[in-house]
N, C-alpha and C. Protein backbone atom coordinates (compact mmCIF):
# COMPACT_ATOMS: atom_id res chain seq x y z
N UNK A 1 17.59 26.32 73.47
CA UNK A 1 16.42 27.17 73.33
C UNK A 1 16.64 28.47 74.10
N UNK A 2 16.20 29.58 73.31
CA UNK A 2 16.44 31.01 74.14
C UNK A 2 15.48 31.19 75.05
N UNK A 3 15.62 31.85 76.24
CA UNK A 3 14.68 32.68 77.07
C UNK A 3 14.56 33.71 76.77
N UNK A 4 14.94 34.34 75.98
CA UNK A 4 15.11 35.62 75.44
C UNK A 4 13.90 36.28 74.17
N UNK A 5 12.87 37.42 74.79
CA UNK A 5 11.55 37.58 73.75
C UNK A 5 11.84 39.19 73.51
N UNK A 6 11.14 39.33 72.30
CA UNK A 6 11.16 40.38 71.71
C UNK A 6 9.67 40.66 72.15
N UNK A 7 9.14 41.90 72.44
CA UNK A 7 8.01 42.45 72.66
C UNK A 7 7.67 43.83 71.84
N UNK A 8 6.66 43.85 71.04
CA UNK A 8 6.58 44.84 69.93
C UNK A 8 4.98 45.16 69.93
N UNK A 9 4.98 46.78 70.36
CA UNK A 9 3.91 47.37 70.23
C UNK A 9 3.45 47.44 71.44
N UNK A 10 4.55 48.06 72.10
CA UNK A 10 4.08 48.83 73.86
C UNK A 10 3.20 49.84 73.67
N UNK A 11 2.30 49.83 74.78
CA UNK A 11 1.93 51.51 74.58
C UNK A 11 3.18 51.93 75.25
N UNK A 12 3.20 53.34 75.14
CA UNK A 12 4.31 54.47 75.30
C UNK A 12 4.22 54.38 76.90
N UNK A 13 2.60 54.34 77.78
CA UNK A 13 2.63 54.43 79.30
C UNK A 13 3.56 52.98 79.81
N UNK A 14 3.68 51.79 79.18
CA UNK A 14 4.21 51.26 80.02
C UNK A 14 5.31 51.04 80.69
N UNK A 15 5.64 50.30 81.76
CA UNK A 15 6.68 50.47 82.66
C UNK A 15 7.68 49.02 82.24
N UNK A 16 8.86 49.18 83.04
CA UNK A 16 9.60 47.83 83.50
C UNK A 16 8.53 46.92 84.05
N UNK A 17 8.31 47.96 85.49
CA UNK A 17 7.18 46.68 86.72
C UNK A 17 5.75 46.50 85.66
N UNK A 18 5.13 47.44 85.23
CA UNK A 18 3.79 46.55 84.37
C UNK A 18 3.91 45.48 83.53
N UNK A 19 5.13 45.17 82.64
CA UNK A 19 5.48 44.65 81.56
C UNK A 19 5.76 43.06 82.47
N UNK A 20 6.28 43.33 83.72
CA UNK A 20 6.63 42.45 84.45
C UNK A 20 6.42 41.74 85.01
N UNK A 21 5.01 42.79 85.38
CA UNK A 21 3.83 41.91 86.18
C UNK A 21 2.69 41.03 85.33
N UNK A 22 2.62 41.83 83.47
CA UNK A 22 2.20 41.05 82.83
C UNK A 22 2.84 39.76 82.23
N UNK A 23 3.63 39.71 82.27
CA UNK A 23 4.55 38.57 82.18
C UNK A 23 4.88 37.49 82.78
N UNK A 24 4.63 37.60 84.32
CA UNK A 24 4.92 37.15 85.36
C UNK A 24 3.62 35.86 85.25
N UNK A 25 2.43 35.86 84.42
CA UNK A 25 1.96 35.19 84.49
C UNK A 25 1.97 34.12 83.47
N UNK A 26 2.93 33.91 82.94
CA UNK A 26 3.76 33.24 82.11
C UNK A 26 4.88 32.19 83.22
N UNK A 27 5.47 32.44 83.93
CA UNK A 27 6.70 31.81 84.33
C UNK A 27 7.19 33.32 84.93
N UNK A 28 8.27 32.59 85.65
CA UNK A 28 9.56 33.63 86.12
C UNK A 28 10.44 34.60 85.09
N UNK A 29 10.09 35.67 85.43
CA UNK A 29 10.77 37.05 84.48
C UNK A 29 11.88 37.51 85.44
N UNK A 30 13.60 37.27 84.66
CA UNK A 30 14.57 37.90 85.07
C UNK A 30 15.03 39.18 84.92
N UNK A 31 14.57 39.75 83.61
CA UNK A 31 14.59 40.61 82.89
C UNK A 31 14.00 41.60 82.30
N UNK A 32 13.39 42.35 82.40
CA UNK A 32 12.42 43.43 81.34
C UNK A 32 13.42 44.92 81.08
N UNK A 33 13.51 45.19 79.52
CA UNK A 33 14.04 46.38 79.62
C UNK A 33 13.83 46.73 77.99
N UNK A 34 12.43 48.19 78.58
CA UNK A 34 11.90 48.88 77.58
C UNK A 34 12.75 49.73 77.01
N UNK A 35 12.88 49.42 75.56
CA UNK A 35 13.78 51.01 74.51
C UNK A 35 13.50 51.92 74.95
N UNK A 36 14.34 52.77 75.16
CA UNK A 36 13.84 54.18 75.32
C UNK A 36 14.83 55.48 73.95
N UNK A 37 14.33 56.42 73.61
CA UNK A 37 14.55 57.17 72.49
C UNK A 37 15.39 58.15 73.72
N UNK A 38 16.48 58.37 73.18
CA UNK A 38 17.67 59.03 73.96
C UNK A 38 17.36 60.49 73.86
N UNK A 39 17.12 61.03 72.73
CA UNK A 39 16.52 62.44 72.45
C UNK A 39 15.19 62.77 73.38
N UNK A 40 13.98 61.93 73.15
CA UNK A 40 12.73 62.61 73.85
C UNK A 40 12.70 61.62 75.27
N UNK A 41 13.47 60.96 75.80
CA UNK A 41 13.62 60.28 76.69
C UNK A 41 11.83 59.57 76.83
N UNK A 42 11.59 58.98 75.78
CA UNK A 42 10.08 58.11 75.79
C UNK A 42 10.15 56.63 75.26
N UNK A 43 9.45 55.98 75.72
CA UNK A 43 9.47 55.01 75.06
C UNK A 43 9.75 54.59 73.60
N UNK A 44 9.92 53.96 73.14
CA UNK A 44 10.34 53.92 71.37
C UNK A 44 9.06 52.40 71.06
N UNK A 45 8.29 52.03 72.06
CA UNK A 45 7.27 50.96 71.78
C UNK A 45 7.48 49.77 71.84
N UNK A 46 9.01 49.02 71.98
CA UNK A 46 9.40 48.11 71.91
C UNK A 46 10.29 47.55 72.91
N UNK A 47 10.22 46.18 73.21
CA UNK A 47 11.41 46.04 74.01
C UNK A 47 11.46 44.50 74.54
N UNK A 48 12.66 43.96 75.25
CA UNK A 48 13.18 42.93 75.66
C UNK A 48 12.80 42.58 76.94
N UNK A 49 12.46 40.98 77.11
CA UNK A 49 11.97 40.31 78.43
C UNK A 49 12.67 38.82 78.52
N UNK A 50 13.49 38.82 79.63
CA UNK A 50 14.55 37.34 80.08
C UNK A 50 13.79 36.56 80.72
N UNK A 51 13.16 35.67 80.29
CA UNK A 51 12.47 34.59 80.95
C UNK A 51 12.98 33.48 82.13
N UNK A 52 12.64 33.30 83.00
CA UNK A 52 13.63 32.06 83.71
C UNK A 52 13.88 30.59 82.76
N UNK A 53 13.41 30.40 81.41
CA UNK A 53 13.43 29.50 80.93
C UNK A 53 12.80 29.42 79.47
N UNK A 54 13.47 28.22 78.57
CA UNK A 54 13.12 28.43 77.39
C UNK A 54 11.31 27.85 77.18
N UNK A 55 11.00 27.35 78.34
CA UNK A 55 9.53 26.56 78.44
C UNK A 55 8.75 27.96 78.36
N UNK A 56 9.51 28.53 79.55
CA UNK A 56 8.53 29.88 80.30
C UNK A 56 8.06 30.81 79.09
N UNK A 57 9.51 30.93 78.55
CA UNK A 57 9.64 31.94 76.95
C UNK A 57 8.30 31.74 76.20
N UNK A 58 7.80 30.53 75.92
CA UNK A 58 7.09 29.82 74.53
C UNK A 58 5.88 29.79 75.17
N UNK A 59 5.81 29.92 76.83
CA UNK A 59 4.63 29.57 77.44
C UNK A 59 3.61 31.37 77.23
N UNK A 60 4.85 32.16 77.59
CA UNK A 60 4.79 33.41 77.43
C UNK A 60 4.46 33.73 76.10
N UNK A 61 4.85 33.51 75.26
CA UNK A 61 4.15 33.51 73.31
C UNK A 61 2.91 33.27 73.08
N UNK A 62 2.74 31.92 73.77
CA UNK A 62 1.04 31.79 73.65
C UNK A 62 0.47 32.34 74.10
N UNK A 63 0.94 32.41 75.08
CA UNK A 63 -0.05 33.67 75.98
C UNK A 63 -0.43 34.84 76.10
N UNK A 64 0.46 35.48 75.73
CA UNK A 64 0.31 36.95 75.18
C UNK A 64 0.98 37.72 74.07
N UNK A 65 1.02 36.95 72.86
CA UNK A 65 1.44 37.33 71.56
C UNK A 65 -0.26 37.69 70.84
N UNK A 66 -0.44 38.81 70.35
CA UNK A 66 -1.44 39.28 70.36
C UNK A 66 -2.59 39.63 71.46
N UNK A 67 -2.59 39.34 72.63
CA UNK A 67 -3.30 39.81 73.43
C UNK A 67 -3.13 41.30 73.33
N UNK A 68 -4.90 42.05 74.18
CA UNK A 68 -4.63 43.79 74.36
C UNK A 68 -3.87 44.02 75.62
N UNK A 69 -3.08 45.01 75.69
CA UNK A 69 -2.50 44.99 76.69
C UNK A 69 -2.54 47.20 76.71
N UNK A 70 -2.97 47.59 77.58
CA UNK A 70 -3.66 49.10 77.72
C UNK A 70 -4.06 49.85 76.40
N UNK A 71 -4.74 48.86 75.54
CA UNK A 71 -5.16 49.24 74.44
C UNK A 71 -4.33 48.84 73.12
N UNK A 72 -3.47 48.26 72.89
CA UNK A 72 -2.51 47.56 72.08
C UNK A 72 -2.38 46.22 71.85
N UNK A 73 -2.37 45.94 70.44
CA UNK A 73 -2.18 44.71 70.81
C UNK A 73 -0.49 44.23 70.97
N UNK A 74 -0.28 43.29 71.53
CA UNK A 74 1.42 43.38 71.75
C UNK A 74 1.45 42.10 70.51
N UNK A 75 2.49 42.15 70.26
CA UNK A 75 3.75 41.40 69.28
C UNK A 75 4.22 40.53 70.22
N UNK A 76 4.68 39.31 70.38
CA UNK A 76 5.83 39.01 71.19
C UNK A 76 6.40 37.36 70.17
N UNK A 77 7.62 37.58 70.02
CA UNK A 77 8.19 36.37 69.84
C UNK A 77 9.60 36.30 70.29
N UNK A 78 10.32 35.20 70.15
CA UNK A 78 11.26 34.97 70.56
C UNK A 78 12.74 36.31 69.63
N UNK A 79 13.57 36.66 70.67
CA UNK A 79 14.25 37.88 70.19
C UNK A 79 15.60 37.19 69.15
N UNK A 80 16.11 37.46 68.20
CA UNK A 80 17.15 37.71 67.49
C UNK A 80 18.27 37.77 68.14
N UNK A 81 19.25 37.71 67.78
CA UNK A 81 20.69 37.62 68.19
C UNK A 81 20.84 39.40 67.44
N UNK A 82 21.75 40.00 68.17
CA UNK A 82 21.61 41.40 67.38
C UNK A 82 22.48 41.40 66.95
N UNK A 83 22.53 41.93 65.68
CA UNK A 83 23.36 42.01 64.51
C UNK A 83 24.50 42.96 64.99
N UNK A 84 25.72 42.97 64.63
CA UNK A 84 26.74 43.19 64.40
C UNK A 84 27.05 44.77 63.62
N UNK A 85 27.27 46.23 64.37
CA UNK A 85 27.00 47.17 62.98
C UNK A 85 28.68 47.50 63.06
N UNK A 86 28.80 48.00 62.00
CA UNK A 86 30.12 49.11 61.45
C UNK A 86 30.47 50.16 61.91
């Protein structure tokens, strides 16, 4: 089982530490690291969170997969293996 979540539909204000601290009430977070758009150096809305565990991961889904989070609702499920490009 992965620890590994996809999070979709940041607002643009949030941080590593907010994302972290919302998370944190899930289980132990090893990981948080928001996309950022290389050109306007801003958020791109989306992004990755390492759970201490595949329990923590799923505990974290229920918990805040659709919740508002600074006016958004967030996305969260378990992340993809990333594809392979050319």
């Amino acid at each position: 089982m992965t620890n590994k979540l996809y999070v979709g539909n940041l607002p643009f204000s949030a941080t590593d530490d907010s994302i972290k601290e919302l998370f944190a009430e899930a289980g132990t977070v090893n990981n948080v690291t928001v996309i950022i758009d290389r050109d306007t150096n801003q958020s791109k809305g989306f992004g990755f969170i390492e759970m201490g565990s595949g329990e923590e991961a799923n505990e974290a889904i229920e918990r805040l997969n659709g919740k508002s989070f600074e006016g958004r609702e967030l996305k969260v499920n378990l992340a993809k293996p990333r594809e392979s490009r050319n």
